[in-house]
Protein backbone atom coordinates (compact mmCIF):
# COMPACT_ATOMS: atom_id res chain seq x y z
CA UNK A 1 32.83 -54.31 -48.75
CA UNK A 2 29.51 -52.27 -49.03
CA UNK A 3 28.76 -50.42 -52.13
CA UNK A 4 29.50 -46.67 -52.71
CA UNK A 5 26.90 -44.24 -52.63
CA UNK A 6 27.60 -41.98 -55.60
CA UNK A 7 26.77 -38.24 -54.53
CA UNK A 8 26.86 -34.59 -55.92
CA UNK A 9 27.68 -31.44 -53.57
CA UNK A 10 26.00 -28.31 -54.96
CA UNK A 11 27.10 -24.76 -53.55
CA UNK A 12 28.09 -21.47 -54.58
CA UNK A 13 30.28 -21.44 -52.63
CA UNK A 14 33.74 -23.52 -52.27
CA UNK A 15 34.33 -23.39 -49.59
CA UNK A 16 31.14 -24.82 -48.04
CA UNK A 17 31.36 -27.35 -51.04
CA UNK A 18 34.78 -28.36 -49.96
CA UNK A 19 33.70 -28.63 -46.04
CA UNK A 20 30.33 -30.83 -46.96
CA UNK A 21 32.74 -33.33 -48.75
CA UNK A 22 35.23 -33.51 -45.91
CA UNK A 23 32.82 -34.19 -43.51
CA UNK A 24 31.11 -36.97 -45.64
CA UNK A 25 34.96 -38.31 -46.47
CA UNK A 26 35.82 -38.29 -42.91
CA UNK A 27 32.23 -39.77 -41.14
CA UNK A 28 30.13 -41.28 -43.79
CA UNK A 29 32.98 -43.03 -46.36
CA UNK A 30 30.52 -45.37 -47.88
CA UNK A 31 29.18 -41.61 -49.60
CA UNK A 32 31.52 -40.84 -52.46
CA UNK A 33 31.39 -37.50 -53.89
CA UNK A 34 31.75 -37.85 -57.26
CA UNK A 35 31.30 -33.77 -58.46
CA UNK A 36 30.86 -30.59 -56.83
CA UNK A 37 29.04 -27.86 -58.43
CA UNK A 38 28.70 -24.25 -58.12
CA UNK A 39 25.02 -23.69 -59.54
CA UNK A 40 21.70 -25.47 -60.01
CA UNK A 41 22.65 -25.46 -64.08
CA UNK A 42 25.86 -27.16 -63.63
CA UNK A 43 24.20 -29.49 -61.50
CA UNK A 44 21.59 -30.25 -63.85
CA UNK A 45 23.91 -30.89 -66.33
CA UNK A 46 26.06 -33.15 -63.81
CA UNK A 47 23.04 -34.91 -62.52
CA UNK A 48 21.94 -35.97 -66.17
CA UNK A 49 25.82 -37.46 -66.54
CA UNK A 50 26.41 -39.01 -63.67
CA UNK A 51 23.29 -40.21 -62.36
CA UNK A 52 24.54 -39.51 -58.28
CA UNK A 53 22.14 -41.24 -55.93
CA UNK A 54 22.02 -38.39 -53.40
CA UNK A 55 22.44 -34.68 -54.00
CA UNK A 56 23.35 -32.24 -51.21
CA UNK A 57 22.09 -29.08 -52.28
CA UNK A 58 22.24 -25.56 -50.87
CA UNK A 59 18.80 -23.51 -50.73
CA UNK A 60 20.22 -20.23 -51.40
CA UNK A 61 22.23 -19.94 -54.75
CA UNK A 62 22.10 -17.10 -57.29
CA UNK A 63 19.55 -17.01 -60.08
CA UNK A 64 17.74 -20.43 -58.60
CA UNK A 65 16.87 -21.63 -54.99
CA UNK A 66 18.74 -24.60 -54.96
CA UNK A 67 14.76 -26.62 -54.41
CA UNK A 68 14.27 -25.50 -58.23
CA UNK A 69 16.39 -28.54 -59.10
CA UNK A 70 13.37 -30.49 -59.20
CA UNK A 71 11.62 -28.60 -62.21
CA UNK A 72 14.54 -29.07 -64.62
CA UNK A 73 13.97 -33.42 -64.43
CA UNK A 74 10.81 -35.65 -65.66
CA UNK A 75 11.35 -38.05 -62.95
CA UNK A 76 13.59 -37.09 -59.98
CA UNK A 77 15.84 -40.93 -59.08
CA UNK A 78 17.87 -39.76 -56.40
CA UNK A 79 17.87 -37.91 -53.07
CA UNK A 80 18.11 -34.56 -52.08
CA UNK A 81 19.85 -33.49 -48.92
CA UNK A 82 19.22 -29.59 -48.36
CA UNK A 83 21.79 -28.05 -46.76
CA UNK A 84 22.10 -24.05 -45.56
CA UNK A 85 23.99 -21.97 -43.80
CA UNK A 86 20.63 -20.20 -42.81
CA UNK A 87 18.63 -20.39 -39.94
């Protein structure tokens, strides 16, 4: 059995959080989401605890652009997947 990839959904919105880990659960199952978060400092704070290997992360949140992620670590160890409802 292949390993897990451990993974973080962050949105401000549920509902899109809930839809991105559906659609990894139901077409990518080696991807387990292991927290969702609402806001880049709830991520931060996730990201520090958890240490996901990916991160899909929304570019428009309140208060930070979900790409500000980047300036809150020292070393960035896992992968960012931006996601948007944007054009």
């Amino acid at each position: 059995m292949a390993e897990k990839i451990t993974a973080i959904v962050v949105d401000d919105e549920e509902r899109a959080r809930n839809v991105i880990a559906n659609l990894l659960l139901s077409f990518f199952p080696s991807i387990e989401v292991i927290y969702q978060c609402a806001n880049v400092p709830e991520a931060v704070v996730s990201i520090k605890r958890n240490k996901p290997q990916v991160l899909f992360l929304d570019i428009e949140m309140p208060f930070y652009a979900g790409y500000e992620i980047v300036s809150f670590f020292d070393v960035v160890d896992f992968e960012i997947v931006f996601v948007t409802a944007y054009d």
